[in-house]
Protein backbone atom coordinates (compact mmCIF):
# COMPACT_ATOMS: atom_id res chain seq x y z
CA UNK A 1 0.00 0.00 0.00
CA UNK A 2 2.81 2.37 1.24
CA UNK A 3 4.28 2.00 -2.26
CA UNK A 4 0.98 2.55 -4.26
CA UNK A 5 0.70 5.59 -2.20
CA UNK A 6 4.07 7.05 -3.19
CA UNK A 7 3.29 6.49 -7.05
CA UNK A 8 2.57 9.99 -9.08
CA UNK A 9 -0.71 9.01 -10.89
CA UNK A 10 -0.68 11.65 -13.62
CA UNK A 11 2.48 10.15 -14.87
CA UNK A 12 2.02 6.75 -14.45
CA UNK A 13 -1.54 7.17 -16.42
CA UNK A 14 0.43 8.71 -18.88
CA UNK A 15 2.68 5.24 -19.16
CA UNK A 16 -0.64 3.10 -18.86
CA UNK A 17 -2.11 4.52 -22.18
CA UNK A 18 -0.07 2.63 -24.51
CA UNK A 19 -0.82 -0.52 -22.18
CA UNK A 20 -4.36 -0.37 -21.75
CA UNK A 21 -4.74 0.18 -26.36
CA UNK A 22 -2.33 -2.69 -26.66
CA UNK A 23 -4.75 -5.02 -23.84
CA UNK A 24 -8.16 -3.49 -25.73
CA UNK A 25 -6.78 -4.58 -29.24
CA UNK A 26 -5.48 -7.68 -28.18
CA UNK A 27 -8.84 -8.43 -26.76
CA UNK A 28 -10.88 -7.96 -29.80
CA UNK A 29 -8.45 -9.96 -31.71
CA UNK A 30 -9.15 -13.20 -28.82
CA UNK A 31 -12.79 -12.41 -29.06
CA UNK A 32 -13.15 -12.68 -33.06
CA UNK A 33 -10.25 -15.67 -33.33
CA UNK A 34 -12.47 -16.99 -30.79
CA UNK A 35 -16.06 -17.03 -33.13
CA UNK A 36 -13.71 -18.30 -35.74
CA UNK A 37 -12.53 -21.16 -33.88
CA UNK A 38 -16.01 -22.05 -32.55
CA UNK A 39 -17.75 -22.00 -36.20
CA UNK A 40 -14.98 -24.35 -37.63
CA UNK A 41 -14.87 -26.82 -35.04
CA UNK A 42 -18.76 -26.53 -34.41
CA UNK A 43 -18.66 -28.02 -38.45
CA UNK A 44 -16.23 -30.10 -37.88
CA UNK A 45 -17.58 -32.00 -34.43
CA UNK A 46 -20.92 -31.60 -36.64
CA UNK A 47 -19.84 -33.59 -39.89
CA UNK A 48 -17.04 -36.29 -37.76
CA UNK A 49 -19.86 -36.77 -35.11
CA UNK A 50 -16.93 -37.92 -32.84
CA UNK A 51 -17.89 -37.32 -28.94
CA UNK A 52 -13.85 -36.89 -28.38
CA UNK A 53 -13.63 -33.99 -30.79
CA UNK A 54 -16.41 -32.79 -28.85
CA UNK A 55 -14.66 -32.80 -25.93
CA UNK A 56 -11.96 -30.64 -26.96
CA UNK A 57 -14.01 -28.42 -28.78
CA UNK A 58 -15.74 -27.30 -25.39
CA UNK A 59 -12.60 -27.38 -23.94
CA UNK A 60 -10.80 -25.03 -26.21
CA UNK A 61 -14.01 -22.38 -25.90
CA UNK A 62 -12.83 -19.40 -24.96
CA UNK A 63 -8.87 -19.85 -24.97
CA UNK A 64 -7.99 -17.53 -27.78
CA UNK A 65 -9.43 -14.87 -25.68
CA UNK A 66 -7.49 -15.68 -22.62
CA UNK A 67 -4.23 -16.49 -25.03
CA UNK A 68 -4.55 -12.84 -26.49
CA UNK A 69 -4.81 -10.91 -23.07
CA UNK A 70 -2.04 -12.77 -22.45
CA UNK A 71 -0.18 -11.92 -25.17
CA UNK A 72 -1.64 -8.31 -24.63
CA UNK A 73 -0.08 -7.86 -21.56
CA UNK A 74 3.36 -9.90 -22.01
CA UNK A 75 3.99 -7.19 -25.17
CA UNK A 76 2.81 -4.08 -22.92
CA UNK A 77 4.96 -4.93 -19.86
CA UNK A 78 7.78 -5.29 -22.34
CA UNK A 79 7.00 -2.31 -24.33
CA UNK A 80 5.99 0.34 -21.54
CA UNK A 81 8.03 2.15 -19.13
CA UNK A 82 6.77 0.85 -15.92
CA UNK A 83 7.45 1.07 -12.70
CA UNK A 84 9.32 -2.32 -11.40
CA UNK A 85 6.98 -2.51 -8.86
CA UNK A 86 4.00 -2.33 -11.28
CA UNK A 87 6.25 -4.51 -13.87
CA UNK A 88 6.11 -6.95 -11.26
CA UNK A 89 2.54 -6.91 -10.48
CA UNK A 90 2.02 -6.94 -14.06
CA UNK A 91 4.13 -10.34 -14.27
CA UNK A 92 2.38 -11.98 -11.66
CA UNK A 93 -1.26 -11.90 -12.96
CA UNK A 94 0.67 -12.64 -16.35
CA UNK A 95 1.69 -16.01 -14.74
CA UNK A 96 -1.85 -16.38 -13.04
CA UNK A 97 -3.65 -15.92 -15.90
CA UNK A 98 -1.47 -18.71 -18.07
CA UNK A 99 -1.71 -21.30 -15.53
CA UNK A 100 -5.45 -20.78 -15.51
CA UNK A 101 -6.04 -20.96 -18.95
CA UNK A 102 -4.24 -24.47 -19.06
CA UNK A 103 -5.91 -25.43 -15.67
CA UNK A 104 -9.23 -24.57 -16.93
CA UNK A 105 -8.68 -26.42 -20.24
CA UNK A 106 -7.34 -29.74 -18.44
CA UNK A 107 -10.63 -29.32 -16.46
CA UNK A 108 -12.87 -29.14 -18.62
CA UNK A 109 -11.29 -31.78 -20.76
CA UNK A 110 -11.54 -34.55 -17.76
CA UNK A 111 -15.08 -33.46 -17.36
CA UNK A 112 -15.48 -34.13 -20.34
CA UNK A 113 -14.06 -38.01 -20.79
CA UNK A 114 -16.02 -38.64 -17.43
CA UNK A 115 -19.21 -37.61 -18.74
CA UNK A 116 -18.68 -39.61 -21.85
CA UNK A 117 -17.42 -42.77 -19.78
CA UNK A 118 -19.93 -42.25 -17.05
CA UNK A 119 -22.77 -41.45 -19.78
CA UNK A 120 -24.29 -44.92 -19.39
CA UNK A 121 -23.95 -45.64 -15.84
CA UNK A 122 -25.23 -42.62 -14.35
CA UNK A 123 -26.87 -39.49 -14.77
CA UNK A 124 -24.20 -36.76 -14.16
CA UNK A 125 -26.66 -33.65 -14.75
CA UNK A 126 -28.27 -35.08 -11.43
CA UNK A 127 -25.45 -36.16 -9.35
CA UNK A 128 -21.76 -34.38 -10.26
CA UNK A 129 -20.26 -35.27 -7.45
CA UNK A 130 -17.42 -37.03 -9.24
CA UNK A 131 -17.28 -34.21 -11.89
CA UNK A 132 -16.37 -31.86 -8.72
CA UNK A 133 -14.47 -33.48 -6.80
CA UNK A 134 -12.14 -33.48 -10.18
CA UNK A 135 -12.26 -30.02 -10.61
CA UNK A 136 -11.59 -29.05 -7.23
CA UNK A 137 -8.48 -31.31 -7.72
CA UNK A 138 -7.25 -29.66 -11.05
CA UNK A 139 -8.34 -26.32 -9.64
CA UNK A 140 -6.27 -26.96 -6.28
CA UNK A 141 -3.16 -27.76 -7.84
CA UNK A 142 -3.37 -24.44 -10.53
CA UNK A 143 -3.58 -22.28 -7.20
CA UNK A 144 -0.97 -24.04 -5.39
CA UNK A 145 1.00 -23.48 -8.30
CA UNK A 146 0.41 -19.55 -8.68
CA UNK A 147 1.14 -19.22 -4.59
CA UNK A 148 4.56 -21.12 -5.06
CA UNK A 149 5.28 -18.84 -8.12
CA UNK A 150 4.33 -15.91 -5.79
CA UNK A 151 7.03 -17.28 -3.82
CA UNK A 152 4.02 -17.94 -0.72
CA UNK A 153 5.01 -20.99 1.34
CA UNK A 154 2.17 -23.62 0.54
CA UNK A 155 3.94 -26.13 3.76
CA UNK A 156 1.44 -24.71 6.27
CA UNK A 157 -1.76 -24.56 4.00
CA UNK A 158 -1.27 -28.48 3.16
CA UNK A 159 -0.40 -29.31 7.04
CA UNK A 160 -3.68 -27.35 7.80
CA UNK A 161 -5.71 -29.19 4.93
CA UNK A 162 -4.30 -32.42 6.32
CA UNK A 163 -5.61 -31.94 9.65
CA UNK A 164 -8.67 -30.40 8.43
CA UNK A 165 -9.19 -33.28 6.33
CA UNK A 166 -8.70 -36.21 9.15
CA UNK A 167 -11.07 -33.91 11.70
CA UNK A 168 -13.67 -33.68 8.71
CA UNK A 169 -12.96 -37.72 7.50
CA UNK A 170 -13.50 -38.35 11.79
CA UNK A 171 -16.94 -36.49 11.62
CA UNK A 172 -18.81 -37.77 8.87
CA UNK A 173 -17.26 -41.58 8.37
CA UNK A 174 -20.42 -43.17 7.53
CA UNK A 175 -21.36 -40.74 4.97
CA UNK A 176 -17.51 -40.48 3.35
CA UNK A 177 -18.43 -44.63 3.49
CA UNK A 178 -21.39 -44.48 1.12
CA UNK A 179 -19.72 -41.76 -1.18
CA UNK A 180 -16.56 -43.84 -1.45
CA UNK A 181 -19.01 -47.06 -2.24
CA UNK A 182 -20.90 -45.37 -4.50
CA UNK A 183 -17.63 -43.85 -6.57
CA UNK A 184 -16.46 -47.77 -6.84
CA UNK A 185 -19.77 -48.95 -8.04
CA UNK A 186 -20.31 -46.28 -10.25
CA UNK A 187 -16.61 -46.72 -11.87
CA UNK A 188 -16.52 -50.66 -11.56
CA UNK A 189 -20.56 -51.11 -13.00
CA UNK A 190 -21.19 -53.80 -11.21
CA UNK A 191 -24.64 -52.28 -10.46
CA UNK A 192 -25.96 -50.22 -13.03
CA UNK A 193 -29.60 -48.33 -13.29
CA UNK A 194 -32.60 -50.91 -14.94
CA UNK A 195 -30.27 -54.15 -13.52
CA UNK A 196 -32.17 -56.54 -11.33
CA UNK A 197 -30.10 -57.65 -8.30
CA UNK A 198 -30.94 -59.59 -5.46
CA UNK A 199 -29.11 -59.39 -1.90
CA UNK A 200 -27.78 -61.78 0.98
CA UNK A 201 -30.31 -59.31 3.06
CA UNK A 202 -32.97 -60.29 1.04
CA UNK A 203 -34.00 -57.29 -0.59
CA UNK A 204 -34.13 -57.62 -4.73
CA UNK A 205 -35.94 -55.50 -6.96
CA UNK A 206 -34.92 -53.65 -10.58
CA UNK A 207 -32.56 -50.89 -9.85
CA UNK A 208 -34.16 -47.04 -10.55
CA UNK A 209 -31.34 -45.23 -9.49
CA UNK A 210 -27.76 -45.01 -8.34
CA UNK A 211 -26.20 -42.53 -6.41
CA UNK A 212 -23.44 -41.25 -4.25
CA UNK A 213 -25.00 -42.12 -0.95
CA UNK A 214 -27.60 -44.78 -1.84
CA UNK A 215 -29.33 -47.06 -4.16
CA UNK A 216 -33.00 -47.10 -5.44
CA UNK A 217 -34.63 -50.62 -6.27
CA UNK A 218 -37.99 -51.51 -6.86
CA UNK A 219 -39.32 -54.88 -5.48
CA UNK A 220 -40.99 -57.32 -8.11
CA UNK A 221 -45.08 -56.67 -7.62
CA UNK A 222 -44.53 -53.93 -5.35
CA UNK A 223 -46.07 -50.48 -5.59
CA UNK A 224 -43.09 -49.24 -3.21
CA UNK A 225 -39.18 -47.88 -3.40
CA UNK A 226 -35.99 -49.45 -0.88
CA UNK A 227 -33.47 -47.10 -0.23
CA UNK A 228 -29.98 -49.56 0.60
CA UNK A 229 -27.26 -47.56 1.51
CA UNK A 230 -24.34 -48.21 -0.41
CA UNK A 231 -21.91 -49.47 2.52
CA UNK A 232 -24.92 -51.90 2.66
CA UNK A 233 -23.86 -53.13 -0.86
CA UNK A 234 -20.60 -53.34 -0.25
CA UNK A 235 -21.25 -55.52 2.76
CA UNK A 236 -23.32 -57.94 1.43
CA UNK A 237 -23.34 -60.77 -1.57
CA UNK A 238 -25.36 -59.47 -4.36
CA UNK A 239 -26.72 -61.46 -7.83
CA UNK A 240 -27.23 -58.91 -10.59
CA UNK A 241 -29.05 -60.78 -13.01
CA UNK A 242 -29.03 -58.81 -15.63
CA UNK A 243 -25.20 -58.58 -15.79
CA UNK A 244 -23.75 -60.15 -18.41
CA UNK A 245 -26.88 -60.82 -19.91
CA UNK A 246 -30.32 -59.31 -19.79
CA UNK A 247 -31.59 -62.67 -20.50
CA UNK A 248 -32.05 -65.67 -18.20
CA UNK A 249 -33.18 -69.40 -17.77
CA UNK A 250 -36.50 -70.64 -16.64
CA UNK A 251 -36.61 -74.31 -15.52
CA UNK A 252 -39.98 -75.53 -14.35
CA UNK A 253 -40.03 -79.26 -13.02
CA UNK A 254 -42.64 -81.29 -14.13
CA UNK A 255 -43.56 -84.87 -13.97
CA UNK A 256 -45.72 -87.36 -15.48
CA UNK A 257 -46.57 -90.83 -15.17
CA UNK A 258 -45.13 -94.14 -16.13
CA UNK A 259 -47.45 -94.97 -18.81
CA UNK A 260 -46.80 -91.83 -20.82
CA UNK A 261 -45.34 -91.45 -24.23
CA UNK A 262 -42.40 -89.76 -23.88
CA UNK A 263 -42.07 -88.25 -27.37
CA UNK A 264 -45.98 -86.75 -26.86
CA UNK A 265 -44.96 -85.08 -23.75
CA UNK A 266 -41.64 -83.54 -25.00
CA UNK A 267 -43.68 -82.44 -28.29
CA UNK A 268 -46.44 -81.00 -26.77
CA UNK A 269 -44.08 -78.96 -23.70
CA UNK A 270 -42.11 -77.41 -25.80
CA UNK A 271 -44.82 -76.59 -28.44
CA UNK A 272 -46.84 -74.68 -25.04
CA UNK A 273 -43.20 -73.38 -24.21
CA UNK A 274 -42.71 -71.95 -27.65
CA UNK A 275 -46.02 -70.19 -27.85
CA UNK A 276 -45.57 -68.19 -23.93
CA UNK A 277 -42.25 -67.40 -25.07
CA UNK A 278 -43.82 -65.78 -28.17
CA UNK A 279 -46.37 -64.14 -26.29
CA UNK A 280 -44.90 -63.08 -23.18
CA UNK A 281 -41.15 -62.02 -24.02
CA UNK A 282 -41.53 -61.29 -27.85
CA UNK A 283 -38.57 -63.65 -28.82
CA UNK A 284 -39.74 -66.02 -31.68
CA UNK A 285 -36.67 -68.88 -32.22
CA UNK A 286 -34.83 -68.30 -36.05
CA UNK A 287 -33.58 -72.26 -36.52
CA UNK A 288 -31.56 -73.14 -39.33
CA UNK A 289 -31.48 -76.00 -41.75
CA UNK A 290 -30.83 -78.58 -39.29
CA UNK A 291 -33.77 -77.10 -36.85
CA UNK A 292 -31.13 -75.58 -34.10
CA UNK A 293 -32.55 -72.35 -32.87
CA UNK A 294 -29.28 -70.34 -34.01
CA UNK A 295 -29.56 -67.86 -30.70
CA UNK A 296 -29.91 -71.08 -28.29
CA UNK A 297 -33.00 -69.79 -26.89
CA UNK A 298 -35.76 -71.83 -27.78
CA UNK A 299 -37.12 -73.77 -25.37
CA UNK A 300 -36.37 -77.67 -24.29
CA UNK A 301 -37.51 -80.53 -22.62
CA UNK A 302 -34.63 -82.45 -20.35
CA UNK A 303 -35.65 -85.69 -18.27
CA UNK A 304 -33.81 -86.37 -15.28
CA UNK A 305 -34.79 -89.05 -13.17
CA UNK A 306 -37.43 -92.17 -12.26
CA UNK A 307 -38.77 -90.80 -9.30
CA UNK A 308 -41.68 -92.70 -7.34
CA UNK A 309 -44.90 -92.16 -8.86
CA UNK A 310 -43.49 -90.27 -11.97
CA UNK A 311 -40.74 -89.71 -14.82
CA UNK A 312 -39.35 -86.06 -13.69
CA UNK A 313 -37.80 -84.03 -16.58
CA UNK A 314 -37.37 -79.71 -16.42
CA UNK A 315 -39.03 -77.82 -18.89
CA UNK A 316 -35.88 -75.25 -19.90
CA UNK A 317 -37.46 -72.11 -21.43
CA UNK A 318 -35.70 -68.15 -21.55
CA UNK A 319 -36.93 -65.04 -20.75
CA UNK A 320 -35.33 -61.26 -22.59
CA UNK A 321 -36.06 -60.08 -18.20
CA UNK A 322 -35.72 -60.89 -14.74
CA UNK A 323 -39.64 -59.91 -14.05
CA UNK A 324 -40.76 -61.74 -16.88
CA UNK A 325 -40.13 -65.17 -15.53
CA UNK A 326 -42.93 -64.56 -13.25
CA UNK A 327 -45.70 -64.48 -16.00
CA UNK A 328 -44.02 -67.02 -17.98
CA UNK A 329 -44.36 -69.59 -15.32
CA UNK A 330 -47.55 -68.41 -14.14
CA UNK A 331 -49.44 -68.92 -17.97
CA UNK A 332 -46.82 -72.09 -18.25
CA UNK A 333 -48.51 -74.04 -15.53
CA UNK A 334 -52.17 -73.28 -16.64
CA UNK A 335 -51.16 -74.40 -20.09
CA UNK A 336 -49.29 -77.45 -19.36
CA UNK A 337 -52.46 -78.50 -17.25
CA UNK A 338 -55.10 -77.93 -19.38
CA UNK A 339 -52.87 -79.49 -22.44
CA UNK A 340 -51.99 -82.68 -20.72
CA UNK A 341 -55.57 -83.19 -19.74
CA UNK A 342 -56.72 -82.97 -23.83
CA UNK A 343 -53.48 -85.42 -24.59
CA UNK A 344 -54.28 -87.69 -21.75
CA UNK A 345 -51.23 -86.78 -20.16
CA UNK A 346 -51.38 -88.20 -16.56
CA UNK A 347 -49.82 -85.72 -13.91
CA UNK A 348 -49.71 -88.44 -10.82
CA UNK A 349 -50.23 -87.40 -7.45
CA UNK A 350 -47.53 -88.73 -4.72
CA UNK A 351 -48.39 -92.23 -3.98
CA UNK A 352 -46.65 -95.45 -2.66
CA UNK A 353 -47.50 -99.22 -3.50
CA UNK A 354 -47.36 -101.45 -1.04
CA UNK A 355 -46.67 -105.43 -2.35
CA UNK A 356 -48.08 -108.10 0.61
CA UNK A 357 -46.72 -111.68 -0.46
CA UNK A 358 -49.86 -114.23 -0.87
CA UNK A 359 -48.42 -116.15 1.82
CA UNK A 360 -49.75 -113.16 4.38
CA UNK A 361 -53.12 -112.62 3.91
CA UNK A 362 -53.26 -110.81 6.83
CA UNK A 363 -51.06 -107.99 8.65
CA UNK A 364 -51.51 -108.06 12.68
CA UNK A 365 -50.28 -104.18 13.11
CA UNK A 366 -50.18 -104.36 16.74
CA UNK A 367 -47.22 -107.00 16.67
């Protein structure tokens, strides 16, 4: 202040003249390189359609501005007769002004890559937690650069964010525990938005949403929402069922009795199969010349065993979703029942023969 004080203002505004015409003019020239720039790469991302040109073009808005001012006031320091006071001061915001314009471009380029990765997974206009945390990072390290340059001791501001940090980490653990599970998930995909999962605490449903602090599922036939906390998730054994495939296998046991023809009963399950499939899931089997459905999917009859009263075999049929199984099986059963009564089809109840030998006509039970 004392040395602002002592400065003769009619002379120095005399000096800053030549600076200030040099900064104006250098600033029209960022502004139109700038609309030039933004036209030709606006075509270009337009007609290459490439989401990584994209990037970069929103990451390069604005530099040539920022790139002339600099250049503005590098070429007036130089040029005018300043002060070395003001030359100094001059240098400084020269030096602040470069590292933010690569700071800023480095920011909004990683914004940009985690949007694009993250596009899928999550919904980043929502929840940009990630996104900040990021550029707090980037922006962090630009200012601890300009204090250093500034020749400001950054030692006690990282010892104080240290201990800020463990104090702050002390208070809030649980919370810091469901925004650290939620980063993992979110990065691994192990749980994505629309998957179906099922956990060791028994809750399942189809996930609606996935967040830094908790995730939304919706039970199966349920007009209601569970919130699970994501340190529940990571503490738990979880089946997503629609990971790696959206599709799954429905086996329904079924048995019939010893006088059946086999062949009937395979031909006619599998017809019934083929039909619900149609129906319920929209997936109609394309088979090739030698009949082999060429996805895999069309349904099958297995037999397994000669149990008691019947010959067991699983009807194997597939479903496009988790929920649909449900239907399937439900129209499946009323099907196979009223079929098997038309075909004569016996479906045998539980029973047990007992053989007497003729030599015991009688049984005394109370021996």
């Amino acid at each position: 202040m004392n040395y602002l004080s002592n400065l003769d203002w009619s002379v120095l505004g005399g000096k800053l003249i030549m600076p200030a015409c040099i900064l104006i003019i250098a600033l029209c020239i960022g502004v139109a390189l700038n609309q030039m720039l933004t036209k030709k790469l606006a075509r270009h991302v337009e007609s290459s359609e490439s989401e990584i040109m994209e990037i970069f073009f929103r990451a390069l808005k604005g530099v040539p501005i920022y790139l002339s001012i600099v250049i503005g006031l590098y070429w007036s320091v130089t040029t005018s007769d300043l002060p070395p006071g003001l030359e100094k001061i001059f240098s400084y915001v020269l030096f602040a002004m470069i590292v933010f314009s690569i700071t800023r471009v480095c920011e909004r380029t990683l914004s940009g890559f985690i949007r694009m990765k993250f596009s899928n997974t999550i919904d980043l206009n929502q929840s940009t937690l990630l996104d900040t945390i990021f550029r707090a990072v980037i922006y962090a390290s630009g200012a601890l650069i300009v204090l250093d340059y500034f020749n400001i001791s950054i030692a006690p501001i990282m010892a104080a964010m240290g201990f800020g940090s463990f104090a702050f980490g002390l208070a809030v653990k649980e919370p810091l525990e469901n925004v650290a599970t939620g980063l993992l998930l979110m990065v691994s995909k192990q749980i994505r938005v629309n998957d179906y999962i099922r956990l060791s605490t028994g809750d399942e449903g189809r996930v609606t949403d996935v967040n830094w602090r908790f995730i939304t599922v919706t039970p199966p036939n349920e007009g209601s929402v569970v919130v699970i906390p994501n340190k529940v998730i990571a503490n738990a054994v979880s089946t997503n069922f629609s990971q790696p495939r959206d599709d799954i296998i429905v086996v329904v046991p079924i048995g019939v009795g010893y006088e059946s023809d086999l062949d009937l009963v395979e031909r006619v399950t599998v017809e019934i199969a083929r039909e619900l499939q149609i129906k319920i899931d929209g997936y109609e089997p394309e088979f090739d010349s030698n009949g082999v459905d060429r996805n895999k999917l069309a349904p099958v009859v297995r037999y397994q065993k000669f149990n008691d009263s019947s010959i067991d075999f699983n009807a194997v049929m597939h479903v496009q979703t988790f929920t649909n199984q449900y239907l399937l099986k439900h129209e499946f059963i009323k099907a196979i029942t009223k079929r098997y009564r038309e075909e004569g089809i016996n479906i045998p109840f539980p029973i047990r023969t007992l053989d007497i030998p003729d030599d015991k006509k009688s049984v005394d039970l109370r021996k």
